[in-house]
Protein backbone atom coordinates (compact mmCIF):
# COMPACT_ATOMS: atom_id res chain seq x y z
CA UNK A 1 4.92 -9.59 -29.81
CA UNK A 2 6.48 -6.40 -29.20
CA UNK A 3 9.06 -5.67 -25.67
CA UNK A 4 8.53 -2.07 -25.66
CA UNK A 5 6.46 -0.79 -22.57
CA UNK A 6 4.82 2.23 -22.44
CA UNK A 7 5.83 3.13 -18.96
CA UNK A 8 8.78 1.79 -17.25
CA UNK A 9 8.77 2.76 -13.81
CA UNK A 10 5.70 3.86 -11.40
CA UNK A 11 6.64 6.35 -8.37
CA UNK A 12 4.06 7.82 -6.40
CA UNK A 13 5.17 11.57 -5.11
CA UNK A 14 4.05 12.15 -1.54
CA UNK A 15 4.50 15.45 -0.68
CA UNK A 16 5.40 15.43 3.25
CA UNK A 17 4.92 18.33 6.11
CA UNK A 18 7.48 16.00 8.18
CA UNK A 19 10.00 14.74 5.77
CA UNK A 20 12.03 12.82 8.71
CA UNK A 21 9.19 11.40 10.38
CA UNK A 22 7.95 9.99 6.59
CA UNK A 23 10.94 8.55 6.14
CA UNK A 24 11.46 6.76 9.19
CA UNK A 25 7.59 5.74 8.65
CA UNK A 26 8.19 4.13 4.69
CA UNK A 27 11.69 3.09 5.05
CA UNK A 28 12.10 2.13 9.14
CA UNK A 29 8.50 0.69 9.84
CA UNK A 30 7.38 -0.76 6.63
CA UNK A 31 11.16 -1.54 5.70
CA UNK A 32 11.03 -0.02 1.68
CA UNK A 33 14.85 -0.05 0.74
CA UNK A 34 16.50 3.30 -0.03
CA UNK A 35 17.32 3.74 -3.78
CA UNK A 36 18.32 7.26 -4.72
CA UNK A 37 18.37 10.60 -1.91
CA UNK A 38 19.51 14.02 -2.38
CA UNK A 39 19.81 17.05 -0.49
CA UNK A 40 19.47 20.76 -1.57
CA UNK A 41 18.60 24.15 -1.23
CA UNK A 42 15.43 23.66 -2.17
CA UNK A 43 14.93 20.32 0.52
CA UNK A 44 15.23 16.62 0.12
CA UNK A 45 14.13 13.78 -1.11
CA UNK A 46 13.91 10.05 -1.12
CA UNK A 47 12.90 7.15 -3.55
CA UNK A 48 12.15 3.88 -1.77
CA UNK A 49 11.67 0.47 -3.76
CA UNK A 50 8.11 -0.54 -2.84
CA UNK A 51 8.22 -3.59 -5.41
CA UNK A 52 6.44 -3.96 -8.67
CA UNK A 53 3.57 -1.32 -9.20
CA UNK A 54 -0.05 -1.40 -10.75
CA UNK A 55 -2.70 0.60 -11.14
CA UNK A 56 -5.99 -0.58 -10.32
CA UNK A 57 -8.76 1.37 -11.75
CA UNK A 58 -12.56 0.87 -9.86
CA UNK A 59 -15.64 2.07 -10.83
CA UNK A 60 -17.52 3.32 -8.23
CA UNK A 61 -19.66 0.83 -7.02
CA UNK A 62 -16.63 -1.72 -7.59
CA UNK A 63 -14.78 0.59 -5.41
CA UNK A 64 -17.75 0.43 -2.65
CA UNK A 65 -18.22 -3.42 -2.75
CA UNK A 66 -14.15 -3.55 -2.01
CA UNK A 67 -14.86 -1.20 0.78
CA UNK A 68 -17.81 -3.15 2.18
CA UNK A 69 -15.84 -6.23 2.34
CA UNK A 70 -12.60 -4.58 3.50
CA UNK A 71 -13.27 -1.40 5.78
CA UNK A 72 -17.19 -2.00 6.32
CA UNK A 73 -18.45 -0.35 4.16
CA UNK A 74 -16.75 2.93 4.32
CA UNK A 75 -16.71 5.35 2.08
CA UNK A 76 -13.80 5.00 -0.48
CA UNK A 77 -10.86 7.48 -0.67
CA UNK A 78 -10.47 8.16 -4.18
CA UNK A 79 -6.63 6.83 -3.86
CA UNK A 80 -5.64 4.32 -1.85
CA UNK A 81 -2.32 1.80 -1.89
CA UNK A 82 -2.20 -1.98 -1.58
CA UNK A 83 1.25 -3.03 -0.83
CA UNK A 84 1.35 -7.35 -0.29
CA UNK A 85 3.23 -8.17 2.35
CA UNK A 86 4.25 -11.44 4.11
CA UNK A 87 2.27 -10.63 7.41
CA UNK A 88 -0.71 -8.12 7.26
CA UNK A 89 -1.77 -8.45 10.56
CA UNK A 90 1.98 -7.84 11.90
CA UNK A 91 2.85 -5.31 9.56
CA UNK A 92 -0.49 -3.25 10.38
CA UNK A 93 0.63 -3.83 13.99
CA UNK A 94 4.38 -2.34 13.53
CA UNK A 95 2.96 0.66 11.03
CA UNK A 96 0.33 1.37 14.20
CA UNK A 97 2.93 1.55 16.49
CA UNK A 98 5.15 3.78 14.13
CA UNK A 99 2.18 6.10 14.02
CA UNK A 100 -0.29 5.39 11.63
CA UNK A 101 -3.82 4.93 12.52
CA UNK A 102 -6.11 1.93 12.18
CA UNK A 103 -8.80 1.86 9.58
CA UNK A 104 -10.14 -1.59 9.35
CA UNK A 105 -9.51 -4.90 11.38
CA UNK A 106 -7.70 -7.92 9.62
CA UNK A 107 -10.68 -10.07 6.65
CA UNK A 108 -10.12 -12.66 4.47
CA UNK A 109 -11.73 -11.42 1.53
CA UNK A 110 -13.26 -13.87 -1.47
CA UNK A 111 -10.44 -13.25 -3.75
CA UNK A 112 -8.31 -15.14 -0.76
CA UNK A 113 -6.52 -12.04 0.99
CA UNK A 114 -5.70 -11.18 4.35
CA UNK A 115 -6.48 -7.45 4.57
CA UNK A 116 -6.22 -5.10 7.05
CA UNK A 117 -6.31 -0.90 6.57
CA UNK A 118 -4.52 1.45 7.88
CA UNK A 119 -4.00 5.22 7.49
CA UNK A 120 -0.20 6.24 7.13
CA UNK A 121 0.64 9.71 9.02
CA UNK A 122 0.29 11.78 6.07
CA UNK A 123 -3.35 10.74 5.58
CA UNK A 124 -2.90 8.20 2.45
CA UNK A 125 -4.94 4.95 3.13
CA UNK A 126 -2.54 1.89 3.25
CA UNK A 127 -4.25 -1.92 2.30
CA UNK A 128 -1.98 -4.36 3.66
CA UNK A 129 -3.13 -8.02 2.25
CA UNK A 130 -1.65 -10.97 2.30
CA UNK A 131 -2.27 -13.73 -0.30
CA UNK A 132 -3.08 -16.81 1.10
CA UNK A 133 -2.50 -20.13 -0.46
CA UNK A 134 -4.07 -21.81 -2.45
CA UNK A 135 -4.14 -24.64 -4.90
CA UNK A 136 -0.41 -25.42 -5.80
CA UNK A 137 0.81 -23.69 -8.55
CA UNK A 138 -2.25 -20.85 -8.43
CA UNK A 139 -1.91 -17.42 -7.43
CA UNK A 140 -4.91 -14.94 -7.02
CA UNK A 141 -4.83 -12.34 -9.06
CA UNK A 142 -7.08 -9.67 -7.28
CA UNK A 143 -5.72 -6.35 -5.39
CA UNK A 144 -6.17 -5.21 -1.97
């Protein structure tokens, strides 16, 4: 079996109108840990550890069951995070208050998540889940 890995690191650019107010969002509200920022002529720039990444590719109607079960059957955005953290419910809560805006109330969806969405300031679509236990030992394996 081979170690090498095609990609090493995912980052996901946002490109910000209000760099502070971003920053305060990701790194104060959701609590993502500073790892590298610079300053320039040209403007600044943060990268925040947000854990292990994936990509998750849906087809479409794959992409509209999720949505029925999550949102209600919104229509999807064609990107959209999932960040697992401890709380969903509290975390959606302290992201509200730091000003993003509700999408969909807390489910526990069949893959055994507690999900709630949420739309960050700069429009990108936030799941929050939660994975709740299980049987000892086992771990869903199932995004946002």
């Amino acid at each position: 079996m081979s170690s090498h890995r095609p990609v090493g690191e995912t980052r996901i650019a946002l490109t910000v109108k209000d760099y502070d107010a971003s920053l305060r969002f990701w790194r104060d509200a959701l609590g993502l840990a500073v790892v590298e920022q610079w300053e320039g002529p040209s403007g600044r720039g943060s990268v925040l550890d947000a854990g292990r990444a994936t990509i998750e590719v849906l087809s479409a109607g794959q992409a509209d069951h999720v949505e029925e079960i999550e949102a209600g059957g919104r229509a999807p955005d064609p990107v959209r995070l999932a960040l697992e953290v401890e709380d969903s419910e509290a975390t959606a809560a302290a992201l509200v208050a730091a000003g993003a805006t509700p999408v969909a109330g807390a489910v526990t969806t069949p893959w055994s998540h507690r999900n709630v969405r949420v739309r960050a300031p700069n429009g990108i679509q936030l799941t929050l889940f939660t994975v709740l236990d299980t049987a000892v030992g086992r771990r869903p394996r199932r995004s946002g």
